[in-house]
PDB file of N, CA and C in Angstrom:
ATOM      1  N   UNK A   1      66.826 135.472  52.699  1.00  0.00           N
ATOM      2  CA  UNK A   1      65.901 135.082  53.731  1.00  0.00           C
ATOM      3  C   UNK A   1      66.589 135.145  55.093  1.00  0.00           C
ATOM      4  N   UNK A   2      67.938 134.640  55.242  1.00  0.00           N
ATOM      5  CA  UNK A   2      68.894 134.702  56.403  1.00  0.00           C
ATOM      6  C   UNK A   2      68.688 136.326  56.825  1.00  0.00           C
ATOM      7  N   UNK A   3      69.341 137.048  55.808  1.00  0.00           N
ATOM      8  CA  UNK A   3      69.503 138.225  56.398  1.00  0.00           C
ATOM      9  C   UNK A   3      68.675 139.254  56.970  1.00  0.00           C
ATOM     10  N   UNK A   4      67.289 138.629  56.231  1.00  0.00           N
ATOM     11  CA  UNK A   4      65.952 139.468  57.043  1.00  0.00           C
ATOM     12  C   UNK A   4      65.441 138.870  58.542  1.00  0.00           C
ATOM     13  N   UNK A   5      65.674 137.508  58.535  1.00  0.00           N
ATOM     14  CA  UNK A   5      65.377 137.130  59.974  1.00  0.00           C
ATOM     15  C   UNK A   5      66.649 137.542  61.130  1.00  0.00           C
ATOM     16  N   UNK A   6      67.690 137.903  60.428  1.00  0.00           N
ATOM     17  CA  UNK A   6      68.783 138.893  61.474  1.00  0.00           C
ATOM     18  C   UNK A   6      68.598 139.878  61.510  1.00  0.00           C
ATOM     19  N   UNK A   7      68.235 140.640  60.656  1.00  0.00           N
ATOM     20  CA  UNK A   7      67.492 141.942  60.498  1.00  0.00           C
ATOM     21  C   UNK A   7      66.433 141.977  61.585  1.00  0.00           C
ATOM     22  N   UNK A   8      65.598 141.011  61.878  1.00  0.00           N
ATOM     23  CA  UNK A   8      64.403 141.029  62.728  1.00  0.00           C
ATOM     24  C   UNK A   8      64.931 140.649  63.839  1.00  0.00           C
ATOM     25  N   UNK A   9      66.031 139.998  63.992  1.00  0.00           N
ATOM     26  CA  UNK A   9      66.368 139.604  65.380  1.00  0.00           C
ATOM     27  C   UNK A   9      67.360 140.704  66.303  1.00  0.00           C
ATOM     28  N   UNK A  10      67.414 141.475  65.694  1.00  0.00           N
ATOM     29  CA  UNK A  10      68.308 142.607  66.180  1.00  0.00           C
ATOM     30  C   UNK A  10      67.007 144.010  66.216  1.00  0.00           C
ATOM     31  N   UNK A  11      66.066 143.983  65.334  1.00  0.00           N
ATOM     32  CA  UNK A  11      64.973 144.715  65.585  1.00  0.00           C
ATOM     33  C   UNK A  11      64.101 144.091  67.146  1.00  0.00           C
ATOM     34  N   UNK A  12      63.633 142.906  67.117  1.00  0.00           N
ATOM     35  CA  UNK A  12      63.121 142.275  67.986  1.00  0.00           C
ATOM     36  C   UNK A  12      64.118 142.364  69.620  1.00  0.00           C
ATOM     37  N   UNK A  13      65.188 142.557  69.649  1.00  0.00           N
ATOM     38  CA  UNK A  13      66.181 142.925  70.671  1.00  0.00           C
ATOM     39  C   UNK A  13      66.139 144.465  70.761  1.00  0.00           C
ATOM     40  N   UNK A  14      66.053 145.763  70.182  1.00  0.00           N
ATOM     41  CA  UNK A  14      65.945 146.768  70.393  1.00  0.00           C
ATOM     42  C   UNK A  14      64.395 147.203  70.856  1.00  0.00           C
ATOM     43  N   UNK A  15      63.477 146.547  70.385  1.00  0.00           N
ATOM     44  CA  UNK A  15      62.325 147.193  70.723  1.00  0.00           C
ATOM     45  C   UNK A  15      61.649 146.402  72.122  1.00  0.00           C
ATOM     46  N   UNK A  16      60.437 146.983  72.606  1.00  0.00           N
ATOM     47  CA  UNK A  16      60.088 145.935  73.631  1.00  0.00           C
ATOM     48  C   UNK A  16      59.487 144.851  73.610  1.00  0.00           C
ATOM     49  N   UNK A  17      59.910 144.192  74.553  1.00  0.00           N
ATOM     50  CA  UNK A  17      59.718 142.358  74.660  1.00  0.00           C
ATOM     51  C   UNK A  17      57.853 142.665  74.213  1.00  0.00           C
ATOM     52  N   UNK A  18      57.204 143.327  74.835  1.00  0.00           N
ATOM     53  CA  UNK A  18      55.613 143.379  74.542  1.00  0.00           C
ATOM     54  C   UNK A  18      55.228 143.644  73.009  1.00  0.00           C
ATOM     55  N   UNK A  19      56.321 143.844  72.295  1.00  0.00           N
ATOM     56  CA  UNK A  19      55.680 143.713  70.945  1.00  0.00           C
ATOM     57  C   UNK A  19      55.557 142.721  70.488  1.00  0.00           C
ATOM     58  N   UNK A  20      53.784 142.437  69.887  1.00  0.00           N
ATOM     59  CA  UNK A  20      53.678 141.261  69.368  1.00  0.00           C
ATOM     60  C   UNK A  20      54.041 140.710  67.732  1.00  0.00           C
ATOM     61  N   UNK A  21      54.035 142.214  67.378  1.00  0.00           N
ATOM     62  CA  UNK A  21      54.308 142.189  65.906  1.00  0.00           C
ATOM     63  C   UNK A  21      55.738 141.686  65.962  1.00  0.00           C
ATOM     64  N   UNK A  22      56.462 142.082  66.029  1.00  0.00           N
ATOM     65  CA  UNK A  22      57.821 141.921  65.775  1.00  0.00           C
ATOM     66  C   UNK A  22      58.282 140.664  66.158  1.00  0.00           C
ATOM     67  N   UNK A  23      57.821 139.851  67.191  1.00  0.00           N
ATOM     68  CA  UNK A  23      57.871 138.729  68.124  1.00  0.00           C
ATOM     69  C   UNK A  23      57.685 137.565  66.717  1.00  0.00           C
ATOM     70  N   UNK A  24      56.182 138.492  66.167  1.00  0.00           N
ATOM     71  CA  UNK A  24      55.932 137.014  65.218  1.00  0.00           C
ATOM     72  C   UNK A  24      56.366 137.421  63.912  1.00  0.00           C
ATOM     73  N   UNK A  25      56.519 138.332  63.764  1.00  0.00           N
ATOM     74  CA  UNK A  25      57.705 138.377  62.290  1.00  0.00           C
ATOM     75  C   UNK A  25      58.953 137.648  62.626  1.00  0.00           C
ATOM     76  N   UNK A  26      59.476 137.372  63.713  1.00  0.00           N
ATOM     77  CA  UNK A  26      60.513 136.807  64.278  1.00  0.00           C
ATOM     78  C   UNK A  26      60.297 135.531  63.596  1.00  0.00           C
ATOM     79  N   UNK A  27      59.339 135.010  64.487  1.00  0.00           N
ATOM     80  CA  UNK A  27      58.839 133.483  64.367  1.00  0.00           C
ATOM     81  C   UNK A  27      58.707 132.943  62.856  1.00  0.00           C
ATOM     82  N   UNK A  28      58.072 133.972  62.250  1.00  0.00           N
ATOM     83  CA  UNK A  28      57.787 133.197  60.861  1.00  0.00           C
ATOM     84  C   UNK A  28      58.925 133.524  60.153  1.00  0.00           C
ATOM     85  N   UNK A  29      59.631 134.395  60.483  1.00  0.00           N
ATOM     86  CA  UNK A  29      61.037 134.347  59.647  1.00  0.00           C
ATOM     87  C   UNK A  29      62.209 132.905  60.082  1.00  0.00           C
ATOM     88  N   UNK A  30      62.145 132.698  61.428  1.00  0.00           N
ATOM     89  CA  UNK A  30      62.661 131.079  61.476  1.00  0.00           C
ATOM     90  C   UNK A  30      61.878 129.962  61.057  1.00  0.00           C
ATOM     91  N   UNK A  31      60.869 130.431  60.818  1.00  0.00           N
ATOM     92  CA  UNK A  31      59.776 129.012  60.550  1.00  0.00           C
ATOM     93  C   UNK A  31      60.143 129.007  58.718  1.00  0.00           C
ATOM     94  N   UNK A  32      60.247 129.985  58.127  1.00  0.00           N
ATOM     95  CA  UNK A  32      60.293 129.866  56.299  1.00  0.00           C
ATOM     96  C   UNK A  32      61.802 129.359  56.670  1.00  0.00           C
ATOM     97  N   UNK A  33      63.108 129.460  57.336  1.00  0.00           N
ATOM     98  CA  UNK A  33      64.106 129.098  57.199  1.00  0.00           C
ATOM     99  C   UNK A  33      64.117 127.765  57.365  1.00  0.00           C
ATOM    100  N   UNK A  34      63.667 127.428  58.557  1.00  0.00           N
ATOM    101  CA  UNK A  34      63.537 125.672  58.807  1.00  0.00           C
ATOM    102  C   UNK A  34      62.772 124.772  57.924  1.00  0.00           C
ATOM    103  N   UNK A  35      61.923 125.268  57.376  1.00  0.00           N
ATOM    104  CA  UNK A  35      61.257 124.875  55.933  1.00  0.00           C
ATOM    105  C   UNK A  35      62.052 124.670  55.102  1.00  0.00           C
ATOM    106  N   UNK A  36      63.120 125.878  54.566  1.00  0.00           N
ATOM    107  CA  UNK A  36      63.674 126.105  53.353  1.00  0.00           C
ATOM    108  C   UNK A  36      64.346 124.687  53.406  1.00  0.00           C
ATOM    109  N   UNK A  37      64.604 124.313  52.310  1.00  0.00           N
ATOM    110  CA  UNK A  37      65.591 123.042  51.864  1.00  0.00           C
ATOM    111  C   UNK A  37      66.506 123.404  51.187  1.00  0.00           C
ATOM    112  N   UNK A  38      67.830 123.552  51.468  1.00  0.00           N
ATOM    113  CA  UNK A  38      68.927 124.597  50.796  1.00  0.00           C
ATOM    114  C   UNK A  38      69.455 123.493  49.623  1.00  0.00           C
ATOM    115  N   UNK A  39      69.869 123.736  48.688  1.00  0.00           N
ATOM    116  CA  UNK A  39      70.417 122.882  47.417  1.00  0.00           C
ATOM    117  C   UNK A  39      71.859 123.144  47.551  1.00  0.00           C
ATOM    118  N   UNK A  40      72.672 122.163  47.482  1.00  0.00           N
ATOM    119  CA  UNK A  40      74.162 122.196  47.852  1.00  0.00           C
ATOM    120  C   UNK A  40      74.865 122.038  48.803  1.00  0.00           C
ATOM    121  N   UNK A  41      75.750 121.851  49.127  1.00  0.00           N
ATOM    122  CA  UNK A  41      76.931 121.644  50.509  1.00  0.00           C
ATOM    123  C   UNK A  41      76.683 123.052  51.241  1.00  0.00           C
ATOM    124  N   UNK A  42      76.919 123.803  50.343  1.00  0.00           N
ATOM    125  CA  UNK A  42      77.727 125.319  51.149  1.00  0.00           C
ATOM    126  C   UNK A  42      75.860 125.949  51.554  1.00  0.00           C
ATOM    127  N   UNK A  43      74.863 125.571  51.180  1.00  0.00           N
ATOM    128  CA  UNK A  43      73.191 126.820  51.422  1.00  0.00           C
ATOM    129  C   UNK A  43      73.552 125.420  52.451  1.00  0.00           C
ATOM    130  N   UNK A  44      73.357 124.344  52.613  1.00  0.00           N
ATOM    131  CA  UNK A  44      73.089 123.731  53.585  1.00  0.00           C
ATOM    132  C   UNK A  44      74.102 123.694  54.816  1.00  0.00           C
ATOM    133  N   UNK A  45      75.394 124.167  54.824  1.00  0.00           N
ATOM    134  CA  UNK A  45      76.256 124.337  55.940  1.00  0.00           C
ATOM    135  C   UNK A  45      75.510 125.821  56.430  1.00  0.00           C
ATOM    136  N   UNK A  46      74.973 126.886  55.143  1.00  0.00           N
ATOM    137  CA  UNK A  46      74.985 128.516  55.677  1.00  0.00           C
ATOM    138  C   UNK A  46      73.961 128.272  56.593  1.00  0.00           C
ATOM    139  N   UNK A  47      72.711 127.095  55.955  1.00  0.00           N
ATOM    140  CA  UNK A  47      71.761 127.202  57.094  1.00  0.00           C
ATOM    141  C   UNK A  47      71.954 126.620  58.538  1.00  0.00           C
ATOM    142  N   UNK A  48      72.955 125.758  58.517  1.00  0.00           N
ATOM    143  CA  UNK A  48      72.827 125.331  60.081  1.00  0.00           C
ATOM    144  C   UNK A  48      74.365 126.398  61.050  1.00  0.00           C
ATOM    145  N   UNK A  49      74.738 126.769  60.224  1.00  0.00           N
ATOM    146  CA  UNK A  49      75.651 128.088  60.679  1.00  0.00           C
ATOM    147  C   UNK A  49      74.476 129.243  60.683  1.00  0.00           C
ATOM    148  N   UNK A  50      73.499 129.118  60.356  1.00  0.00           N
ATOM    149  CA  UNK A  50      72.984 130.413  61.208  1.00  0.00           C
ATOM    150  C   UNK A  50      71.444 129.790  62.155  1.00  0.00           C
ATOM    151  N   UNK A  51      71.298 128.535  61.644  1.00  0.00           N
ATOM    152  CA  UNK A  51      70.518 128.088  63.459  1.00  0.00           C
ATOM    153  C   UNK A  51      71.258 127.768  64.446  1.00  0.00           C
ATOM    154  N   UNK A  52      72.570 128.024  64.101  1.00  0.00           N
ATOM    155  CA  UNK A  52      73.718 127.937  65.192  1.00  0.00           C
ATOM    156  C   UNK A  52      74.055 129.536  65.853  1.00  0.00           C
ATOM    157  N   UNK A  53      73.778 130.438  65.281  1.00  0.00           N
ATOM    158  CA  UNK A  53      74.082 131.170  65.710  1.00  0.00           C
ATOM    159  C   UNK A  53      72.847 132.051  66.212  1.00  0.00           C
ATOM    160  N   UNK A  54      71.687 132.099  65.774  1.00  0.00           N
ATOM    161  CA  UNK A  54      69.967 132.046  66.253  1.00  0.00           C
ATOM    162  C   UNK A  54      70.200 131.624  67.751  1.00  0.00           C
ATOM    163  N   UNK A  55      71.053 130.336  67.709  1.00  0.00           N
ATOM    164  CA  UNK A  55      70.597 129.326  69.638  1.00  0.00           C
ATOM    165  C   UNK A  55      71.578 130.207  70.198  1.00  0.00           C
ATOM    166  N   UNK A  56      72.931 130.807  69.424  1.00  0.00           N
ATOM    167  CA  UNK A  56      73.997 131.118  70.725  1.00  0.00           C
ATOM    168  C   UNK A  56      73.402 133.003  71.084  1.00  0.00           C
ATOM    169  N   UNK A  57      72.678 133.209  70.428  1.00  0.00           N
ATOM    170  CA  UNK A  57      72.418 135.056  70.468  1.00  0.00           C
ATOM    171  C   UNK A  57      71.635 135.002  71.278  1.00  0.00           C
ATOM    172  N   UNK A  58      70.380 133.769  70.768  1.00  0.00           N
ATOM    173  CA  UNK A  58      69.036 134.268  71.815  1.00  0.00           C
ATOM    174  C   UNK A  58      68.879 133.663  72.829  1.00  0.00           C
ATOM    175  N   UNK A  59      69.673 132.101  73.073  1.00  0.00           N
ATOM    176  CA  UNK A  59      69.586 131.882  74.493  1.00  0.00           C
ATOM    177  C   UNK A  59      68.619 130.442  74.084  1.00  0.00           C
ATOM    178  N   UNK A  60      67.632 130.655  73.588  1.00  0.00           N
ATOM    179  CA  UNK A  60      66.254 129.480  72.747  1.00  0.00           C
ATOM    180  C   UNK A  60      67.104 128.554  72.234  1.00  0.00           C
ATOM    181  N   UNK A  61      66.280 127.269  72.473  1.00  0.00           N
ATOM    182  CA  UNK A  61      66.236 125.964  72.303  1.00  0.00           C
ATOM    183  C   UNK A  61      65.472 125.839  71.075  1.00  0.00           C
ATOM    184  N   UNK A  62      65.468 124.791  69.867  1.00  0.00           N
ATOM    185  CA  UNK A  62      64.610 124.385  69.027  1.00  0.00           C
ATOM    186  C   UNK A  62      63.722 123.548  69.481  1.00  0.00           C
ATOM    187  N   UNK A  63      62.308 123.240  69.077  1.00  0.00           N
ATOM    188  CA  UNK A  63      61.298 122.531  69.752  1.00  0.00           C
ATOM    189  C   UNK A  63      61.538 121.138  68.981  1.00  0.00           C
ATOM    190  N   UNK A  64      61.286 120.164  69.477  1.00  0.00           N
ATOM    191  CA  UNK A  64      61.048 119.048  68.868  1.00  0.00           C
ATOM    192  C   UNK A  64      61.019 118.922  67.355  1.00  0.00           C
ATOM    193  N   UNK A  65      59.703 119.743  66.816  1.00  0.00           N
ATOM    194  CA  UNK A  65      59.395 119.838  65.127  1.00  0.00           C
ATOM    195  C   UNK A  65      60.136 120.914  64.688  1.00  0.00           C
ATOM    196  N   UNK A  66      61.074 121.369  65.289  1.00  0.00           N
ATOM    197  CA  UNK A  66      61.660 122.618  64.624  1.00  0.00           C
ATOM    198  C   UNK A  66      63.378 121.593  64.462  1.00  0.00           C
ATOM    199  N   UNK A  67      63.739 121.238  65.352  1.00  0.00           N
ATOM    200  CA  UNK A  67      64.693 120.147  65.010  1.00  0.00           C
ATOM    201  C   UNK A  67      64.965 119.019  63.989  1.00  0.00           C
ATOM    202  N   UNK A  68      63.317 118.335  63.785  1.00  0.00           N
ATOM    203  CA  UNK A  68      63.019 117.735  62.971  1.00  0.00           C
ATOM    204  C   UNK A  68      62.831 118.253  61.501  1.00  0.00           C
ATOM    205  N   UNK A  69      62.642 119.082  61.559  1.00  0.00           N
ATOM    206  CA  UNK A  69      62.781 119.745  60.606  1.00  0.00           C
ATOM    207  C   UNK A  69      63.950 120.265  59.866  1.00  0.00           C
ATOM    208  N   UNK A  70      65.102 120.697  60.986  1.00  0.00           N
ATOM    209  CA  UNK A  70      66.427 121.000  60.582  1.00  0.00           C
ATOM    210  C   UNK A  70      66.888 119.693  60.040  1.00  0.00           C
ATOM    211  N   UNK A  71      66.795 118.891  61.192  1.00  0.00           N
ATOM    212  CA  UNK A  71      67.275 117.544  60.304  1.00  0.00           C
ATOM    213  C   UNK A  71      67.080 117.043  59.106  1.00  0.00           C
ATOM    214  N   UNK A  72      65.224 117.550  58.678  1.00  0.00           N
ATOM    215  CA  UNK A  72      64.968 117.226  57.158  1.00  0.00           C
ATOM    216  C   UNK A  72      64.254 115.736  57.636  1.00  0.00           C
ATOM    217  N   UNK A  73      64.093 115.063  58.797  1.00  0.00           N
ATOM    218  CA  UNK A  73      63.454 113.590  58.450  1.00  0.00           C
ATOM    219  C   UNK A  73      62.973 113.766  60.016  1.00  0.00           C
ATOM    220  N   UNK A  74      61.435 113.151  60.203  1.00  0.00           N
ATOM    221  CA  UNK A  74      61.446 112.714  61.817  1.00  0.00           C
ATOM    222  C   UNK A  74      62.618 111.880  62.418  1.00  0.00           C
ATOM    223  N   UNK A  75      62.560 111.964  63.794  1.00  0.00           N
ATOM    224  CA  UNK A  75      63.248 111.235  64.102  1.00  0.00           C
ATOM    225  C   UNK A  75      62.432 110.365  65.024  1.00  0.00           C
ATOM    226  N   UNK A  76      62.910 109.371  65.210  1.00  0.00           N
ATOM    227  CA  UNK A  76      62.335 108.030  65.824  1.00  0.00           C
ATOM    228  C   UNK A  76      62.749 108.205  67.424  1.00  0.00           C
ATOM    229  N   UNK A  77      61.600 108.314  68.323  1.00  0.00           N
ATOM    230  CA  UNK A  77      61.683 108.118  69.664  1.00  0.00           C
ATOM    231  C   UNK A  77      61.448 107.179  70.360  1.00  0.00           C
TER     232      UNK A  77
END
């Protein structure tokens, strides 16, 4: 699942910003990742080693529910 949303994020960087397709294959490829619930130490370090590396490539911030989500629990404001 990692490697197709890098796959798309390096497609989504070569083609133009006006594509909408690719924009939201983008999106829903981070949205099934932030969903995913990895089983183990090492799927759960791979996943936040690559929403770590998602924020340092593209520049993007996580939204509120996309954070909350990484975290796995709301958080209390």
């Amino acid at each position: 699942m990692i490697d197709l949303h890098i796959a798309t994020l390096h497609a989504t960087a070569d083609a133009a910003q006006s594509d909408d397709a690719l924009m939201r294959q983008e999106a829903e490829s981070r949205h099934a990742i932030l969903h995913c619930r990895p089983q183990g130490e090492s799927k759960v370090n791979e996943k936040l080693t690559y929403i770590a590396a998602y924020i340092l490539k593209t520049g993007n911030v996580l939204t509120s529910k996309e954070m909350d989500l990484l975290l796995g629990a709301p958080r209390r404001m």
